[in-house]
C-alpha atoms as a PDB file:
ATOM      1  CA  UNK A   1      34.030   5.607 -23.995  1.00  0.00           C
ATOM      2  CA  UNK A   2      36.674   3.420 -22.598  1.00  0.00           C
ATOM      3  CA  UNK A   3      36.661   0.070 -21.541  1.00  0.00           C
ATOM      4  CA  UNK A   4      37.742   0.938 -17.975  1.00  0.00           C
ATOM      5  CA  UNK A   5      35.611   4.145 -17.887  1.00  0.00           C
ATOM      6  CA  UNK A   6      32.974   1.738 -18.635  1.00  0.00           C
ATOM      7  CA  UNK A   7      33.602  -1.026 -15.845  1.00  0.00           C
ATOM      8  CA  UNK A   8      33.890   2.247 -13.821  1.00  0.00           C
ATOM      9  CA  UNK A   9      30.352   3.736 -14.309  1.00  0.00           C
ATOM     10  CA  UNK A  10      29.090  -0.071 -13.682  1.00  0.00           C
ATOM     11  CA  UNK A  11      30.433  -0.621 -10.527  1.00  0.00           C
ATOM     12  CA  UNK A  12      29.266   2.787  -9.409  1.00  0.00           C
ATOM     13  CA  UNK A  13      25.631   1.991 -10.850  1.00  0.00           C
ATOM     14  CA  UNK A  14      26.036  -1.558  -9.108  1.00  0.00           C
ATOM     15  CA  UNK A  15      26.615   0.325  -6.042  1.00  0.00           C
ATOM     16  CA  UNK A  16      24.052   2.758  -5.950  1.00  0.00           C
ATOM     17  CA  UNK A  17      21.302   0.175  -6.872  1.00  0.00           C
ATOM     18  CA  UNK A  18      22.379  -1.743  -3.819  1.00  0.00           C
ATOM     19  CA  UNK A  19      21.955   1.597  -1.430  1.00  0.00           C
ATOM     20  CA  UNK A  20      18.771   2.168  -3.098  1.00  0.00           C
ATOM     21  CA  UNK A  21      17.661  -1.157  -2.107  1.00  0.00           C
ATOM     22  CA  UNK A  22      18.143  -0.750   1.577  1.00  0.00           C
ATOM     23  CA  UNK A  23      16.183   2.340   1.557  1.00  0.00           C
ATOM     24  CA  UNK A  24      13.369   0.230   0.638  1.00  0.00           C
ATOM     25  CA  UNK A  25      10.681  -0.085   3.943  1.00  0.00           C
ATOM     26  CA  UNK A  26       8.611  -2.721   1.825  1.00  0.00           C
ATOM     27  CA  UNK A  27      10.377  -6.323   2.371  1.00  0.00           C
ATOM     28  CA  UNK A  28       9.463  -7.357  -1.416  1.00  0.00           C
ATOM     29  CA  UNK A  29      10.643  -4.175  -2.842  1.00  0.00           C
ATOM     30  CA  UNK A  30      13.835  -4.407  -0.668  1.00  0.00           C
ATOM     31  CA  UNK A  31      14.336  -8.109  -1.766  1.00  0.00           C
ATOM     32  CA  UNK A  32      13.719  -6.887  -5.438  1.00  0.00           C
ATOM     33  CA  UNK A  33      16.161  -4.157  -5.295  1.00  0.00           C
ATOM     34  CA  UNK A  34      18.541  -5.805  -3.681  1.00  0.00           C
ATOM     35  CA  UNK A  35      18.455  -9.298  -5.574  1.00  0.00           C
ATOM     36  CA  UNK A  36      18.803  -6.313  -9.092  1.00  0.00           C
ATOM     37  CA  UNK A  37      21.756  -4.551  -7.241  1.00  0.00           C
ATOM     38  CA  UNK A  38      23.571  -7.655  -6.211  1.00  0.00           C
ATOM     39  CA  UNK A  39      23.442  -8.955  -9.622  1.00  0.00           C
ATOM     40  CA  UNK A  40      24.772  -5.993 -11.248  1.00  0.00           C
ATOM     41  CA  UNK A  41      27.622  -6.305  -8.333  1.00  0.00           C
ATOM     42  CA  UNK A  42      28.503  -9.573  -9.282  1.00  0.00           C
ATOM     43  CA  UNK A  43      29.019  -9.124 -12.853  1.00  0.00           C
ATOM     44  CA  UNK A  44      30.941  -6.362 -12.277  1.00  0.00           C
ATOM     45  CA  UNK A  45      33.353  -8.552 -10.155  1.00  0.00           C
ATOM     46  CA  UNK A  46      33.448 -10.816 -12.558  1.00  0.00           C
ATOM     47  CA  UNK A  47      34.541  -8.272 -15.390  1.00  0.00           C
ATOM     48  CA  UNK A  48      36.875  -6.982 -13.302  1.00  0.00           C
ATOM     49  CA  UNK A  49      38.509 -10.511 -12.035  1.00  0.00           C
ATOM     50  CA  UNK A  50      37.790 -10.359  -8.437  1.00  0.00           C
ATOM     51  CA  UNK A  51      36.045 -13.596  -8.631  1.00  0.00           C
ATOM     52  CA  UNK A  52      35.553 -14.272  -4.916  1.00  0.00           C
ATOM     53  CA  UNK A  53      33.798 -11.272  -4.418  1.00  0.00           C
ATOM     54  CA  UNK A  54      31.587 -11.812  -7.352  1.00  0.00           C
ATOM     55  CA  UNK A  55      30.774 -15.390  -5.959  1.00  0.00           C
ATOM     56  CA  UNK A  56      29.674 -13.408  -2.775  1.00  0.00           C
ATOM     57  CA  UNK A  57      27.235 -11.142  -4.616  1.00  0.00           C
ATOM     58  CA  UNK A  58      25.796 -14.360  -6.863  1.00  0.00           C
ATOM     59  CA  UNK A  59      25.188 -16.186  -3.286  1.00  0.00           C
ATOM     60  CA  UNK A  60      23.375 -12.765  -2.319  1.00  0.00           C
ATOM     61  CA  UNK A  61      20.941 -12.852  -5.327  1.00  0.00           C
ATOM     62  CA  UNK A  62      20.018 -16.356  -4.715  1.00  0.00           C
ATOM     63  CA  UNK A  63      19.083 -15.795  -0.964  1.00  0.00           C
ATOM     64  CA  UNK A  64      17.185 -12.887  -2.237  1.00  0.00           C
ATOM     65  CA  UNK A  65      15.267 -14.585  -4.559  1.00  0.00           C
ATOM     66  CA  UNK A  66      14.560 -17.367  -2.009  1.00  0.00           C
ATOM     67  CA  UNK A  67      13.425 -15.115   0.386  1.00  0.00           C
ATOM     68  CA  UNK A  68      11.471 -13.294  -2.177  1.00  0.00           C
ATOM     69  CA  UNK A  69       9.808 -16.678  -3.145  1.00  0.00           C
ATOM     70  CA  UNK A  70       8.719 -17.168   0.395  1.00  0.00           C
ATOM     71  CA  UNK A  71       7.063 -13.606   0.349  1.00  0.00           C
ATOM     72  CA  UNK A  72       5.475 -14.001  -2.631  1.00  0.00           C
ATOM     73  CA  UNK A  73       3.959 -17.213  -2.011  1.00  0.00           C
ATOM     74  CA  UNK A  74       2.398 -16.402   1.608  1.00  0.00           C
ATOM     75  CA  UNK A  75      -0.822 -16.260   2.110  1.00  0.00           C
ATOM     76  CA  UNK A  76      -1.354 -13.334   4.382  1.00  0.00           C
ATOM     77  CA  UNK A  77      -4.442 -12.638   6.471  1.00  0.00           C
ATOM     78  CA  UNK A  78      -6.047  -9.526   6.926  1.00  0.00           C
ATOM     79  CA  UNK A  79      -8.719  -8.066   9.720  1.00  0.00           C
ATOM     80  CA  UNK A  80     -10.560  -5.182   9.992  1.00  0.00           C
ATOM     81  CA  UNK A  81     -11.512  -4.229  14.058  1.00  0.00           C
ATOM     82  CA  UNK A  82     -14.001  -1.069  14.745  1.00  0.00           C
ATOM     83  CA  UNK A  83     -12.238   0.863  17.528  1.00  0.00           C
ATOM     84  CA  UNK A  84     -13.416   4.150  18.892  1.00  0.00           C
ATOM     85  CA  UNK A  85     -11.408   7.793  19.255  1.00  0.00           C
ATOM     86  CA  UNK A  86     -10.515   7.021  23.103  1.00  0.00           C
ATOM     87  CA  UNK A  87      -8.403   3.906  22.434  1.00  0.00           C
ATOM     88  CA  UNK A  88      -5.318   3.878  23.843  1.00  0.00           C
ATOM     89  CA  UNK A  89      -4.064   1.209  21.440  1.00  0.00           C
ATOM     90  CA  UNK A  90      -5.785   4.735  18.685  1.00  0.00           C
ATOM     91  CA  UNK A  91      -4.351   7.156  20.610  1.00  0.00           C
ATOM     92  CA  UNK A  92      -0.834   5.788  20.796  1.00  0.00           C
ATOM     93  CA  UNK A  93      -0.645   4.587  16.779  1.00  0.00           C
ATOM     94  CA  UNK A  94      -1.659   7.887  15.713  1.00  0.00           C
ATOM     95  CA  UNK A  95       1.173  10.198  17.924  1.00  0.00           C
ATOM     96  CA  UNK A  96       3.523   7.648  16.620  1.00  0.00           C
ATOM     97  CA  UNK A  97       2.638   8.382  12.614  1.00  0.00           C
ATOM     98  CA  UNK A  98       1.149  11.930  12.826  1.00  0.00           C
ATOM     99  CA  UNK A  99       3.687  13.565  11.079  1.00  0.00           C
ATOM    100  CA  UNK A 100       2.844  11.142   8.155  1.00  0.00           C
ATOM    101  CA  UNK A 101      -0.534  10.952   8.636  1.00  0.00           C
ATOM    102  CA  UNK A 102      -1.006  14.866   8.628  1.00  0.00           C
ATOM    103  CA  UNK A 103       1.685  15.114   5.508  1.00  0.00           C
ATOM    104  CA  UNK A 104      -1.277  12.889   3.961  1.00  0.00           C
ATOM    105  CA  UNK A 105      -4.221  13.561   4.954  1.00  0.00           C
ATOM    106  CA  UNK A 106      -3.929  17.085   6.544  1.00  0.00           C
ATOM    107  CA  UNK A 107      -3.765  18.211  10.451  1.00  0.00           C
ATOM    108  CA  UNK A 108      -5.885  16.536  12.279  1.00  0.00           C
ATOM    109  CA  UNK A 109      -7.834  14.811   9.628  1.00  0.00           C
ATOM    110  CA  UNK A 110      -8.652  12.205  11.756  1.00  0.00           C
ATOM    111  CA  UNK A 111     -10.678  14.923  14.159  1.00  0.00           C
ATOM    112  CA  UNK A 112     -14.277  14.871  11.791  1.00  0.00           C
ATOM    113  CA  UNK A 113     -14.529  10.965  11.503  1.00  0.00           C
ATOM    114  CA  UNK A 114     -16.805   9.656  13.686  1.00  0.00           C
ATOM    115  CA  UNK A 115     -15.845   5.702  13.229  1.00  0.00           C
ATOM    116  CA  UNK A 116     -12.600   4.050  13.159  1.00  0.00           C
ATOM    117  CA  UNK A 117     -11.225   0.628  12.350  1.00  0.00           C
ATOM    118  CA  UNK A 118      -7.665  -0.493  12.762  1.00  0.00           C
ATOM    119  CA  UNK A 119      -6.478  -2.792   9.887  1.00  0.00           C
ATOM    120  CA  UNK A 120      -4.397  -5.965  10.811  1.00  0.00           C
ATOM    121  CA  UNK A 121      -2.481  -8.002   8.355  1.00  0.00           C
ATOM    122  CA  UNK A 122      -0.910 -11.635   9.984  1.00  0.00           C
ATOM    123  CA  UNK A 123      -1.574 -10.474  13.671  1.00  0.00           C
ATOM    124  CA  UNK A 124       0.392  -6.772  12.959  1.00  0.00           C
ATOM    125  CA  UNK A 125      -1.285  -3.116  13.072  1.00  0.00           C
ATOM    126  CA  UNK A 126      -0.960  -2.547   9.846  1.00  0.00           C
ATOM    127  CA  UNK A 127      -3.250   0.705   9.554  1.00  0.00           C
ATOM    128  CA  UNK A 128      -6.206   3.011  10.190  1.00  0.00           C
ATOM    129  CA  UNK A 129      -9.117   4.112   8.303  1.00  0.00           C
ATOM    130  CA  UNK A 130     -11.348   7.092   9.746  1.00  0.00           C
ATOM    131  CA  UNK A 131     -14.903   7.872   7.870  1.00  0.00           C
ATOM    132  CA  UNK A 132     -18.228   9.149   8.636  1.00  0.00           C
ATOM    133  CA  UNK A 133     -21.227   7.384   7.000  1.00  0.00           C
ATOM    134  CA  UNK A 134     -23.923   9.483   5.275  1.00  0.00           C
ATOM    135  CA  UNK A 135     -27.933   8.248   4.920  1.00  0.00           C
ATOM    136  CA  UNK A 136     -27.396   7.323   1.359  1.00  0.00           C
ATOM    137  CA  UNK A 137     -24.152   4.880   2.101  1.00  0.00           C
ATOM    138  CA  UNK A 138     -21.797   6.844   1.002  1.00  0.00           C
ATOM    139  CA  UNK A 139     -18.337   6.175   3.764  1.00  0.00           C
ATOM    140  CA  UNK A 140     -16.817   9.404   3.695  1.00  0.00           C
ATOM    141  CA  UNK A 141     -12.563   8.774   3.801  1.00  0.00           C
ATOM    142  CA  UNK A 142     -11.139  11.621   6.307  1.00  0.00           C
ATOM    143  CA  UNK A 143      -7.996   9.428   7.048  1.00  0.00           C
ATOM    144  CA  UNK A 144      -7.019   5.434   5.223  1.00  0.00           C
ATOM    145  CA  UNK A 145      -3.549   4.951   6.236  1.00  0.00           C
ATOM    146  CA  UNK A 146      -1.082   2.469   6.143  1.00  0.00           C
ATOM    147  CA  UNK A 147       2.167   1.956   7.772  1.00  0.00           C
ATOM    148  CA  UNK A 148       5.069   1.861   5.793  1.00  0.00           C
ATOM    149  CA  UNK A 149       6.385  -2.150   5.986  1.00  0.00           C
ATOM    150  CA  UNK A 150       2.657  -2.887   4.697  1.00  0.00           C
ATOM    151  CA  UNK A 151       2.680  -0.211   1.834  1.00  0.00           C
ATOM    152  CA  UNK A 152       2.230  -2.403  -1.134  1.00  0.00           C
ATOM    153  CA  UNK A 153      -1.682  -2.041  -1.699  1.00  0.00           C
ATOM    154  CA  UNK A 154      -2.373  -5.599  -0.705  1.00  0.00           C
ATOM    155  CA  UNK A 155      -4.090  -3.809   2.559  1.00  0.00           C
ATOM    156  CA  UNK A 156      -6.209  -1.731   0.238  1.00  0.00           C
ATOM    157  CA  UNK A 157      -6.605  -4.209  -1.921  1.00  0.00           C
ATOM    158  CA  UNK A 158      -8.418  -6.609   0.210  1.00  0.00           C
ATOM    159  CA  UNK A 159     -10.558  -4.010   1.897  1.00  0.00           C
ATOM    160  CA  UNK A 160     -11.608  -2.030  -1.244  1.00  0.00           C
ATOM    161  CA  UNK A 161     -12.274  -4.871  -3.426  1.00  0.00           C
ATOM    162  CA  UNK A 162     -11.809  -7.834  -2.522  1.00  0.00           C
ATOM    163  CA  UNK A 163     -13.508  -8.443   0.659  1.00  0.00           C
ATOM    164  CA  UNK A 164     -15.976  -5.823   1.825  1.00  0.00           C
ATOM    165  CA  UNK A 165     -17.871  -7.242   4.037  1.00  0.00           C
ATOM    166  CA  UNK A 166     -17.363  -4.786   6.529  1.00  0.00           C
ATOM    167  CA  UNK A 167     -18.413  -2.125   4.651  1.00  0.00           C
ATOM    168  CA  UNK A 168     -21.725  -4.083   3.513  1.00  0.00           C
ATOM    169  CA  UNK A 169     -22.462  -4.945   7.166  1.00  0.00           C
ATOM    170  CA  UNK A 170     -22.685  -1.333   7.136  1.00  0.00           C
ATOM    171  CA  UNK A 171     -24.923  -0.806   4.054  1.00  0.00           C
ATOM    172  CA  UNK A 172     -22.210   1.248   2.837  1.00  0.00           C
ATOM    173  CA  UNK A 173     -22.192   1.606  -1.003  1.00  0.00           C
ATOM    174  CA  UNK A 174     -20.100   4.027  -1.712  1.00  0.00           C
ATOM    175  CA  UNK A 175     -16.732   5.397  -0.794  1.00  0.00           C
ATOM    176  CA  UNK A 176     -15.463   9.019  -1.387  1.00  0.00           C
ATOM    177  CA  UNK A 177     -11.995   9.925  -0.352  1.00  0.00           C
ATOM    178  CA  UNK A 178     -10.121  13.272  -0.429  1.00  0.00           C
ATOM    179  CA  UNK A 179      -6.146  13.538  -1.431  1.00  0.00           C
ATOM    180  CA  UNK A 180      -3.634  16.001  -2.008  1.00  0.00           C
ATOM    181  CA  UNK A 181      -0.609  13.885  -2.178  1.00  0.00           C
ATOM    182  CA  UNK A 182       0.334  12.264  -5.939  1.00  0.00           C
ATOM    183  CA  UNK A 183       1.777   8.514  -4.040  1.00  0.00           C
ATOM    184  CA  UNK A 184      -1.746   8.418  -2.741  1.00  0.00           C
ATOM    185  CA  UNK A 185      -3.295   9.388  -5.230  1.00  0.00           C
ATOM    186  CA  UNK A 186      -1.690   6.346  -7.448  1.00  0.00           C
ATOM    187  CA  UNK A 187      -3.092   4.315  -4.517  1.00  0.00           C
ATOM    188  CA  UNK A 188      -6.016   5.169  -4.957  1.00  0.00           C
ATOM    189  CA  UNK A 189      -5.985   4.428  -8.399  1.00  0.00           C
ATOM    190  CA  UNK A 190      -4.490   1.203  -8.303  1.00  0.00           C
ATOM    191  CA  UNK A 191      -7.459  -0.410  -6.012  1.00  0.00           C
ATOM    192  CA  UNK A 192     -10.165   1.001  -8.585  1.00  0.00           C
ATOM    193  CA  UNK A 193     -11.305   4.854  -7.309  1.00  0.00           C
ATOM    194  CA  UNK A 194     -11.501   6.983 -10.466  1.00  0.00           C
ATOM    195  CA  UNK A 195     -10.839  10.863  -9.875  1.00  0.00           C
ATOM    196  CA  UNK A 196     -13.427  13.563  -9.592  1.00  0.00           C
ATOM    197  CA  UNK A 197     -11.854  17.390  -9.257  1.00  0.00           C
ATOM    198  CA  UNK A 198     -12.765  19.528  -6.451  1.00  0.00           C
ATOM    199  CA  UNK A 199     -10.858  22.971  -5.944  1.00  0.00           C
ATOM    200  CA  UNK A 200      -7.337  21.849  -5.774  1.00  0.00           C
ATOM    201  CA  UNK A 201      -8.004  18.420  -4.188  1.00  0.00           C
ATOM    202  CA  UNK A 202      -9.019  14.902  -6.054  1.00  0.00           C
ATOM    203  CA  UNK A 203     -12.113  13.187  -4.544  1.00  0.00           C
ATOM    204  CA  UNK A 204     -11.971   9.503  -5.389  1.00  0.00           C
ATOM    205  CA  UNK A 205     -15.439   7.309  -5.179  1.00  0.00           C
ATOM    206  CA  UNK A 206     -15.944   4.357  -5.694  1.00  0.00           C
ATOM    207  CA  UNK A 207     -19.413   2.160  -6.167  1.00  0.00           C
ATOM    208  CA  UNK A 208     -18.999  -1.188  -4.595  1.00  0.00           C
ATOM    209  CA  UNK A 209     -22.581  -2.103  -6.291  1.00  0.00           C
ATOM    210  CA  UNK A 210     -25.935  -3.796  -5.842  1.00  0.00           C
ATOM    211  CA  UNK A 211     -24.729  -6.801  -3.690  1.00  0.00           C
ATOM    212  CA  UNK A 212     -24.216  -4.117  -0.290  1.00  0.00           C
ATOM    213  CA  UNK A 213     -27.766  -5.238  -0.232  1.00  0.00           C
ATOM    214  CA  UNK A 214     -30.051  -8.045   0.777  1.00  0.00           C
ATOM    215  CA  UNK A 215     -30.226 -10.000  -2.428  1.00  0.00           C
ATOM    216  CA  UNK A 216     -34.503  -9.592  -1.990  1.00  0.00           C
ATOM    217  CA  UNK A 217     -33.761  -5.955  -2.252  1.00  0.00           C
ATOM    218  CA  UNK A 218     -30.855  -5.465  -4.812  1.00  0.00           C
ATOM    219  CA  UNK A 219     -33.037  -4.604  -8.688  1.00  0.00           C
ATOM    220  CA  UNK A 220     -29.902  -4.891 -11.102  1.00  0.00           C
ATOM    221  CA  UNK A 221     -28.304  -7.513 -12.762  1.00  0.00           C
ATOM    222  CA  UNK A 222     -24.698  -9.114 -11.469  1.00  0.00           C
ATOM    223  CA  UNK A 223     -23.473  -7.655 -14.696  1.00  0.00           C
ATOM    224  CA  UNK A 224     -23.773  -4.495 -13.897  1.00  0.00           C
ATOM    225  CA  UNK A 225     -21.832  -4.401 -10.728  1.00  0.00           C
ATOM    226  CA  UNK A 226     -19.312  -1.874 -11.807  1.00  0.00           C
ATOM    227  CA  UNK A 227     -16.694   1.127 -10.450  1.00  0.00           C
ATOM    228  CA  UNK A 228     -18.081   4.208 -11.518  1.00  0.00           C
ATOM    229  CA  UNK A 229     -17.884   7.989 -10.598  1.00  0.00           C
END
């Protein structure tokens, strides 16, 4: 391979990382990609001595990466709300991400739950989770989505295991969530549910553990406060 062939193929590969990058919906991911793609941009300027536009690109990578900084390093702050079927505010969030919602979760998904909860993250909708509750705690999933710009798990994240409050005020113990989709399925593995196979769909549970209940009433140890199947 040439020299030029080679400078060639880079700039091309500089390029397309930098279209990739404005694909992204996520603001980190886009700031990633496009801090990566930039980079690449401005070396290949450099190589090929068109020095001011390779200055350009460097300035690029260092706004992304202060920008970046900024996102990382916010603390955001997440709510939970119970809302029922007849919302408007329901009504109106689901029409505008059915097709999404139904690519997930299949038509009408939402149609068995009989609770709802919208999840906010700093003041935005970010989401909607739809389950029914059983006697023995169990909070079976029908529909946990999130829109797109908050698609990074921290929303799952803070519901699933880090703060579940809601679901203890509930005496909810157990989740078990159906999915036919493999990006949700790595979702679901990333905040902790472990698979279980059922015809040609995955259930997920997940056992938050003993503290769900009154501490007079909960028998086992901290210790054993564990994910399981």
């Amino acid at each position: 391979m040439t020299y030029e062939l080679f400078l060639q193929i880079f700039g091309y590969a500089s390029s397309i990382v930098v279209l990739i990058s404005l694909s992204m919906k996520s603001a980190v991911q886009l700031r990633i990609w496009n801090a990566f793609g930039s980079g690449l941009f401005a070396t290949f300027a450099f190589l090929t001595e068109s020095y001011p536009t390779s200055a350009l690109n460097g300035i690029l990578v260092a706004v992304d990466l202060y920008y970046l900084y900024q996102l990382m390093g916010r603390h955001d702050a997440f709510d939970i709300v119970e809302v029922s079927k007849e919302d408007a505010l329901v009504k109106l969030f689901c029409k505008k991400n059915k097709k999404e919602m139904d690519a997930i979760f299949g038509e009408n998904a939402i149609k068995p739950a009989q609770e709802l909860a919208v999840y906010f993250r700093n003041n935005d909708i970010a989401g909607l989770v739809a389950f029914t509750r059983d006697d023995a705690g169990t909070a079976h999933i029908f529909v946990d989505y999130v829109t797109p710009t908050y698609r990074d798990c921290a929303v799952g994240k803070h519901f699933f295991v880090d703060d579940l409050s809601f679901w203890r005020e509930r005496n909810i113990k157990q989740f078990e969530m159906i999915t036919t989709t493999d990006k949700h399925t790595a979702y679901l593995a990333k905040i902790g549910f472990k698979p279980r196979k059922v015809q040609l769909d995955w259930t997920r549970r997940i056992t938050i553990g003993p503290n769900t209940l009154p501490p007079a009433q909960s028998t086992e140890r901290p210790e054993e406060i564990t994910k399981e199947d």
